[in-house]
PDB file of N, CA and C in Angstrom:
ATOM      1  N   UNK A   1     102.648 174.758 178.317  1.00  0.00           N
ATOM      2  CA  UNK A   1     102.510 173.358 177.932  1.00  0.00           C
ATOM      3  C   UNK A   1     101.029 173.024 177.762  1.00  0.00           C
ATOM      4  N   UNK A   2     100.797 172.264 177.074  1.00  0.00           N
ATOM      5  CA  UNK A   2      99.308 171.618 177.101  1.00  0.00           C
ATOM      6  C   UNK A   2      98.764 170.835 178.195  1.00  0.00           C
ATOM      7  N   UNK A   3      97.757 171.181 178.053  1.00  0.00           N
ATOM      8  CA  UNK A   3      97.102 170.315 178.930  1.00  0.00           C
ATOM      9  C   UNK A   3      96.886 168.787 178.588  1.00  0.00           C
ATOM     10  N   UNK A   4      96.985 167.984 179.843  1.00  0.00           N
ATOM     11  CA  UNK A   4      96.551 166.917 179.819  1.00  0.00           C
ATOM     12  C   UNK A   4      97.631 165.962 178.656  1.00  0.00           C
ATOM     13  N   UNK A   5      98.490 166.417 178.760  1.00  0.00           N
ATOM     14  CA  UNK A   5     100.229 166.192 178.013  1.00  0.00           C
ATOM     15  C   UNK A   5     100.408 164.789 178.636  1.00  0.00           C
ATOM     16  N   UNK A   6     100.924 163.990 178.378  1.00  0.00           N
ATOM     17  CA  UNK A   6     101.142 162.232 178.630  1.00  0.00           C
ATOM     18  C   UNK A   6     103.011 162.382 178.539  1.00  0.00           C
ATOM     19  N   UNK A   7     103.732 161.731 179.875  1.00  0.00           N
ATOM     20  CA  UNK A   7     105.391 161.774 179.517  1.00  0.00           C
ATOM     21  C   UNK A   7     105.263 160.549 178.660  1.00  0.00           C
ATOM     22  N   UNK A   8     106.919 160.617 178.557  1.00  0.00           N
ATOM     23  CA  UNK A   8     106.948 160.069 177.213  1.00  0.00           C
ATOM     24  C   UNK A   8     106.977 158.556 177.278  1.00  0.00           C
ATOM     25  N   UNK A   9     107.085 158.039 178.465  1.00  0.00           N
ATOM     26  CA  UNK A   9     106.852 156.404 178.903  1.00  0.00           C
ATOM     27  C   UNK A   9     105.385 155.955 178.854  1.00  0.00           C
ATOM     28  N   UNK A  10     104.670 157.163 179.026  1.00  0.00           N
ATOM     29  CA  UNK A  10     103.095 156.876 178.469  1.00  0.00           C
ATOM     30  C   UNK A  10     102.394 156.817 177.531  1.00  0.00           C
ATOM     31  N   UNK A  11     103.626 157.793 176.846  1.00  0.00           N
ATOM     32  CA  UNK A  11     103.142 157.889 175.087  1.00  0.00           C
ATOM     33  C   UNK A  11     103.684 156.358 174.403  1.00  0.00           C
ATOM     34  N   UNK A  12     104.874 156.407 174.614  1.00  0.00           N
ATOM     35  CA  UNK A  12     105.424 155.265 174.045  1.00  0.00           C
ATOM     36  C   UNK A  12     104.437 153.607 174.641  1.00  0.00           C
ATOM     37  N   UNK A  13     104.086 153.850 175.612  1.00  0.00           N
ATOM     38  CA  UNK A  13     103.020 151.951 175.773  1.00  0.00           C
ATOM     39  C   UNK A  13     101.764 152.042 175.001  1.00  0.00           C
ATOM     40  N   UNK A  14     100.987 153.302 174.494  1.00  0.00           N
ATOM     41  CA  UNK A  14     100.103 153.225 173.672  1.00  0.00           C
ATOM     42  C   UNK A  14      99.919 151.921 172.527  1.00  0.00           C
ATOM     43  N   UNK A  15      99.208 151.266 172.305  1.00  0.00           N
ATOM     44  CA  UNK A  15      98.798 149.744 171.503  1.00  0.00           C
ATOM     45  C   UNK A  15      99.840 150.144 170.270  1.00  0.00           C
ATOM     46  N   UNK A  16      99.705 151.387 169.947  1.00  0.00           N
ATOM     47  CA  UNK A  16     100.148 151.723 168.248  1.00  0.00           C
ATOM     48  C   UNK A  16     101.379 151.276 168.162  1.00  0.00           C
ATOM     49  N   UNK A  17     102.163 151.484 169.386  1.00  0.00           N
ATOM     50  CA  UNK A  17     103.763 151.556 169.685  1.00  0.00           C
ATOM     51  C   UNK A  17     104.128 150.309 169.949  1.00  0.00           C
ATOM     52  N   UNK A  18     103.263 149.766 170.463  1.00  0.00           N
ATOM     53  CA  UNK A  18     103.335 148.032 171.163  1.00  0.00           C
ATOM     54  C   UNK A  18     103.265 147.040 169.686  1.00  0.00           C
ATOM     55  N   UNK A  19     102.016 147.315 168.986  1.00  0.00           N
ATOM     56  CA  UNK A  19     101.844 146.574 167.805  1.00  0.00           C
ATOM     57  C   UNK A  19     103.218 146.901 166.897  1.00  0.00           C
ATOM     58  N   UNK A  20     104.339 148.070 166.890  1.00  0.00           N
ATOM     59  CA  UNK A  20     105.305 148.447 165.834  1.00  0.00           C
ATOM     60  C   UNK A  20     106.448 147.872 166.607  1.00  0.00           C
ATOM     61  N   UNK A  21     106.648 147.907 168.021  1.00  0.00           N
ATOM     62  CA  UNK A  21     107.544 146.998 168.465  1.00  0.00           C
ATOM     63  C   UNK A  21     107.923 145.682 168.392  1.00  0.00           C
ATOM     64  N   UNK A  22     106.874 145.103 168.226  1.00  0.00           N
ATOM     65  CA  UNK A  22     106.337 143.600 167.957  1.00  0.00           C
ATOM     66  C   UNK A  22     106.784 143.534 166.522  1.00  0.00           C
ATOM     67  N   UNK A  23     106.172 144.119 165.963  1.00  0.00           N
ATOM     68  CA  UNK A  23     106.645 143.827 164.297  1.00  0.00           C
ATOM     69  C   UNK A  23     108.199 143.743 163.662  1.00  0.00           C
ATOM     70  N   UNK A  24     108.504 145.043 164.397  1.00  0.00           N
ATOM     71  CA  UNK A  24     109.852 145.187 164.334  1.00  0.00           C
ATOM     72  C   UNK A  24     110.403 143.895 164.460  1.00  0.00           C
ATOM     73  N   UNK A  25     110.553 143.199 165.328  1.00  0.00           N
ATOM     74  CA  UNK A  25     111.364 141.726 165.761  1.00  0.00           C
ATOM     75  C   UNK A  25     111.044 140.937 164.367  1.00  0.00           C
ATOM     76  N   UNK A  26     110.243 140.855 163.816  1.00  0.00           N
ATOM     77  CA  UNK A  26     109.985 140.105 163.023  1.00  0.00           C
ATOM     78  C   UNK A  26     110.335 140.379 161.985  1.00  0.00           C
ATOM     79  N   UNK A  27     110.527 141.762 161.518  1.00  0.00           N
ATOM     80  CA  UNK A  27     110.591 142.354 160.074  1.00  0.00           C
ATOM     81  C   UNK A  27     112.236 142.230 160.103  1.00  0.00           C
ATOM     82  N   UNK A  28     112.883 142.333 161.232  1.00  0.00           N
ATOM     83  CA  UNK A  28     114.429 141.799 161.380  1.00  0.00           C
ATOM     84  C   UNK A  28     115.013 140.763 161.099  1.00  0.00           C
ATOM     85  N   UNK A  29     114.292 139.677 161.578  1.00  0.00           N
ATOM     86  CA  UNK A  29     114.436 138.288 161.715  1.00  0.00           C
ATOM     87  C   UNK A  29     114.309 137.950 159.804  1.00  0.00           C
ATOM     88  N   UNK A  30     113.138 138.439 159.561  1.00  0.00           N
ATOM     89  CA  UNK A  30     112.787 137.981 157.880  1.00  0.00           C
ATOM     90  C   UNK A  30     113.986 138.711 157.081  1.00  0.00           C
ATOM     91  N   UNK A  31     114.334 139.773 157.466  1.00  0.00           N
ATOM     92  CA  UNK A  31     115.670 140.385 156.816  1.00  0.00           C
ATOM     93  C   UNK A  31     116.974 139.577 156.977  1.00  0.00           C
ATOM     94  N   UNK A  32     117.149 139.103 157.843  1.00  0.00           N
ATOM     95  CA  UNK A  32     118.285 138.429 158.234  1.00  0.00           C
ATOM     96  C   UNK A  32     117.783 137.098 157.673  1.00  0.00           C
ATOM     97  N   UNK A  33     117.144 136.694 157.647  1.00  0.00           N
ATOM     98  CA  UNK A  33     116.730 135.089 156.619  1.00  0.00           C
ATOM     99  C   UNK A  33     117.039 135.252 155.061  1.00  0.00           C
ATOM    100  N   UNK A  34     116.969 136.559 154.873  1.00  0.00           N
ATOM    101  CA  UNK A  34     116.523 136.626 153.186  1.00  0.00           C
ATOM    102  C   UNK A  34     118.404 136.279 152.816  1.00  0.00           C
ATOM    103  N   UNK A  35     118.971 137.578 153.820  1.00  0.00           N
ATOM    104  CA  UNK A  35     120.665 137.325 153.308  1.00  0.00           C
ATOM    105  C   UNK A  35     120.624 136.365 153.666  1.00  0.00           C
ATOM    106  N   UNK A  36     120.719 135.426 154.808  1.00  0.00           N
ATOM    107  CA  UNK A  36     121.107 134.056 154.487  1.00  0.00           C
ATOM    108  C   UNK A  36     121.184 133.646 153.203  1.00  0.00           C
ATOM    109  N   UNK A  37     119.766 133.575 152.726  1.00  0.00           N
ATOM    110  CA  UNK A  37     119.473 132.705 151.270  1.00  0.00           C
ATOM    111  C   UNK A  37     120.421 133.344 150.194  1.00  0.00           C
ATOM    112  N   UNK A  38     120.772 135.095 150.375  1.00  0.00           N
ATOM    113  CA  UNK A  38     121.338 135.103 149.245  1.00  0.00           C
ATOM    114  C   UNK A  38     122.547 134.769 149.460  1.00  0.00           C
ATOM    115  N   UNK A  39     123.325 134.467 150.557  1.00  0.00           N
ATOM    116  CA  UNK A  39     124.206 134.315 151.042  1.00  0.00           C
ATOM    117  C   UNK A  39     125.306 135.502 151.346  1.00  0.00           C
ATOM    118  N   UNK A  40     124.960 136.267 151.917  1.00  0.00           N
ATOM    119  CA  UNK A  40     125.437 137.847 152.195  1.00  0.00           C
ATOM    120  C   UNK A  40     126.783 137.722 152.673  1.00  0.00           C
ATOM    121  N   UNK A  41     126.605 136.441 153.731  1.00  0.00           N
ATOM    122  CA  UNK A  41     127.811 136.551 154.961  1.00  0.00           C
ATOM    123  C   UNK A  41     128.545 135.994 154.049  1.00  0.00           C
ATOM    124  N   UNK A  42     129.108 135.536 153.435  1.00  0.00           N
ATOM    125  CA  UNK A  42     129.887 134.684 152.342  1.00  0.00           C
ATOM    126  C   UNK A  42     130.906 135.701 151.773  1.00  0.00           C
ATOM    127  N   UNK A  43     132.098 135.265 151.201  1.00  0.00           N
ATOM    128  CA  UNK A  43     132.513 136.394 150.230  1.00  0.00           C
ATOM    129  C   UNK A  43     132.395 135.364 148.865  1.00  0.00           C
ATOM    130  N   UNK A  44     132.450 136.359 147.748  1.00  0.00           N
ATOM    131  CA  UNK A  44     131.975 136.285 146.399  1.00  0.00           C
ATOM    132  C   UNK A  44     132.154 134.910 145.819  1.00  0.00           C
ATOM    133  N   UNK A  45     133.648 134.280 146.029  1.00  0.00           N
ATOM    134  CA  UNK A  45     134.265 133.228 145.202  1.00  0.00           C
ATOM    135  C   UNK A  45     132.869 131.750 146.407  1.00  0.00           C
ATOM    136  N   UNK A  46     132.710 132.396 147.582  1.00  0.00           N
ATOM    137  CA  UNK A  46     131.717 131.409 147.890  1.00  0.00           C
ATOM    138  C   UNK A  46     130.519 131.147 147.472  1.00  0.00           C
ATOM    139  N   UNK A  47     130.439 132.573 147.569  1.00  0.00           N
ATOM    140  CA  UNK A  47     128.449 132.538 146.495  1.00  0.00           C
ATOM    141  C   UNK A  47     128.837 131.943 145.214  1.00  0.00           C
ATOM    142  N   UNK A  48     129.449 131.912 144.315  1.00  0.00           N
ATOM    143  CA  UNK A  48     129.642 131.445 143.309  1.00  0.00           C
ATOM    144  C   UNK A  48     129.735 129.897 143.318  1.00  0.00           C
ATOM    145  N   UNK A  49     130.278 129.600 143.840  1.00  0.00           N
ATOM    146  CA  UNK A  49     130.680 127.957 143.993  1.00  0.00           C
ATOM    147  C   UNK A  49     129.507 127.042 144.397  1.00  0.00           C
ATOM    148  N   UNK A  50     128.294 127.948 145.028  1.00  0.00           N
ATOM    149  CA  UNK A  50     127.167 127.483 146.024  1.00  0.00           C
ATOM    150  C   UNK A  50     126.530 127.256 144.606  1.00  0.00           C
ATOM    151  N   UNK A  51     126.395 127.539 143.465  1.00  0.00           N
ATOM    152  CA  UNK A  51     125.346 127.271 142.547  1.00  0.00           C
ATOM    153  C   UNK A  51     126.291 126.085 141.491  1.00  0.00           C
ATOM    154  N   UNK A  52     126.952 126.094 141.711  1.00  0.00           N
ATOM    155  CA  UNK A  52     127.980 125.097 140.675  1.00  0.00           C
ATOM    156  C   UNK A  52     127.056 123.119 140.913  1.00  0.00           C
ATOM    157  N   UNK A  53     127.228 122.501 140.425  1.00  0.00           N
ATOM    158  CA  UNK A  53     126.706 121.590 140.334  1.00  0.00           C
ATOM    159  C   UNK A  53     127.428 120.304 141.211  1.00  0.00           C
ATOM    160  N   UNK A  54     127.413 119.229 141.832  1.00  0.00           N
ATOM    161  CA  UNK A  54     127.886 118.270 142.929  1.00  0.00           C
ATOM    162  C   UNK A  54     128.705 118.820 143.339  1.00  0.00           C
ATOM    163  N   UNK A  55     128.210 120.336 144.218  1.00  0.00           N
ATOM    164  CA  UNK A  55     128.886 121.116 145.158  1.00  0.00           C
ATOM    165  C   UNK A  55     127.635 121.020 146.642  1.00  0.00           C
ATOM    166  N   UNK A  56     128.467 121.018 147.365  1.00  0.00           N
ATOM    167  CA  UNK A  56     127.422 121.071 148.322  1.00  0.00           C
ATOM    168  C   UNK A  56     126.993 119.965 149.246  1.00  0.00           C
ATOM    169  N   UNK A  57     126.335 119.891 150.641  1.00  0.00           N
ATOM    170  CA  UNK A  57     126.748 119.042 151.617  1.00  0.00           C
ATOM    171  C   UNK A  57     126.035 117.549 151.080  1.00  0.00           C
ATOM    172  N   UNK A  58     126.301 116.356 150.862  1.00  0.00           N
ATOM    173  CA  UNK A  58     125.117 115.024 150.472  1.00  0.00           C
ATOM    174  C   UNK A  58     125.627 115.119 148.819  1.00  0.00           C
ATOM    175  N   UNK A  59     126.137 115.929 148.282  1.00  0.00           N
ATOM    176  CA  UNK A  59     126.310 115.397 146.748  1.00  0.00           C
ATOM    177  C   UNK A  59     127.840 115.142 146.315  1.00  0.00           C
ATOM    178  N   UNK A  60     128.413 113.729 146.709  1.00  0.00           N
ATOM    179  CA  UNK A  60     129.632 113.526 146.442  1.00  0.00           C
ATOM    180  C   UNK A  60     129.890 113.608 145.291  1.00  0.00           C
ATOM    181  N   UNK A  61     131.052 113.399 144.449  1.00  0.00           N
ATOM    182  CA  UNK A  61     131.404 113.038 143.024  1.00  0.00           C
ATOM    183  C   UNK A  61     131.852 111.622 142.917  1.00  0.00           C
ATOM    184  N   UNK A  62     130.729 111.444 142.075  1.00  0.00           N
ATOM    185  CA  UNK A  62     131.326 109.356 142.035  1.00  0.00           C
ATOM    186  C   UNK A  62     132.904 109.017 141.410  1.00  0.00           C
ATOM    187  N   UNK A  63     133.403 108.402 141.628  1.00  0.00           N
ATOM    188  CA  UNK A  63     134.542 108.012 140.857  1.00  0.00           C
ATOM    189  C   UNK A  63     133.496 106.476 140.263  1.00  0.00           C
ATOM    190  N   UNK A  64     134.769 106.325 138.773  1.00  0.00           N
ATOM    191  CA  UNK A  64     134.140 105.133 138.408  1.00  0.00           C
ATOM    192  C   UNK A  64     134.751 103.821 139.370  1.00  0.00           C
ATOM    193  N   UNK A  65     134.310 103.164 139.406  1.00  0.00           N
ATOM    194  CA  UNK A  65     134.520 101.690 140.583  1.00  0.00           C
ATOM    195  C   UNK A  65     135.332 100.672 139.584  1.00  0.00           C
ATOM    196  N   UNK A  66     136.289 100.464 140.326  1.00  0.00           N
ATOM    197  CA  UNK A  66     137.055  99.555 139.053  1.00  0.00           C
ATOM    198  C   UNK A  66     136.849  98.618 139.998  1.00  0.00           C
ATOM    199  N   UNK A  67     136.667  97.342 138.863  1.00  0.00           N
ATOM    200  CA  UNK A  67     136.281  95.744 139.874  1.00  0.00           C
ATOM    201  C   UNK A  67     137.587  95.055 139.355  1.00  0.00           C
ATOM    202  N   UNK A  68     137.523  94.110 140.503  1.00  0.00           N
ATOM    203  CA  UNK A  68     139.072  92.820 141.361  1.00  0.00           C
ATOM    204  C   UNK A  68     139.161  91.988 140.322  1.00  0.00           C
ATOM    205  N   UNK A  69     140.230  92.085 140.003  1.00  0.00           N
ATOM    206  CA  UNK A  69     140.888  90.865 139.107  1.00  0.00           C
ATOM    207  C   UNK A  69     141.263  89.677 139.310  1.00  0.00           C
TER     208      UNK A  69
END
């Protein structure tokens, strides 16, 4: 074996490993945001409907207002 060999709980806390652990969380998190947006979790006939026009939460469809006689 080599000398002056580090186990592997020593190798692994080195800054290099610490700074890629750290990132990791984040590079997850931004992955899991992006499907949101494209809407991943959805099935198809939903993604579709999401771009259709007075679809969607705040945009009712007016009816016309008939006034009292």
């Amino acid at each position: 074996m080599a000398s002056g060999r580090r186990t592997k709980t020593s190798l692994k806390d080195r800054p290099k490993y610490k700074q890629k652990r750290r990132l990791k969380g984040r590079l997850i998190k931004s992955r899991k945001k992006a499907q949101h947006k494209r809407g991943l979790g959805r099935n198809k006939a939903r993604r579709q409907r999401r771009g259709q026009t007075g679809r969607g939460r705040g945009s009712r469809q007016t009816r016309p207002s008939r006034k009292k006689k």
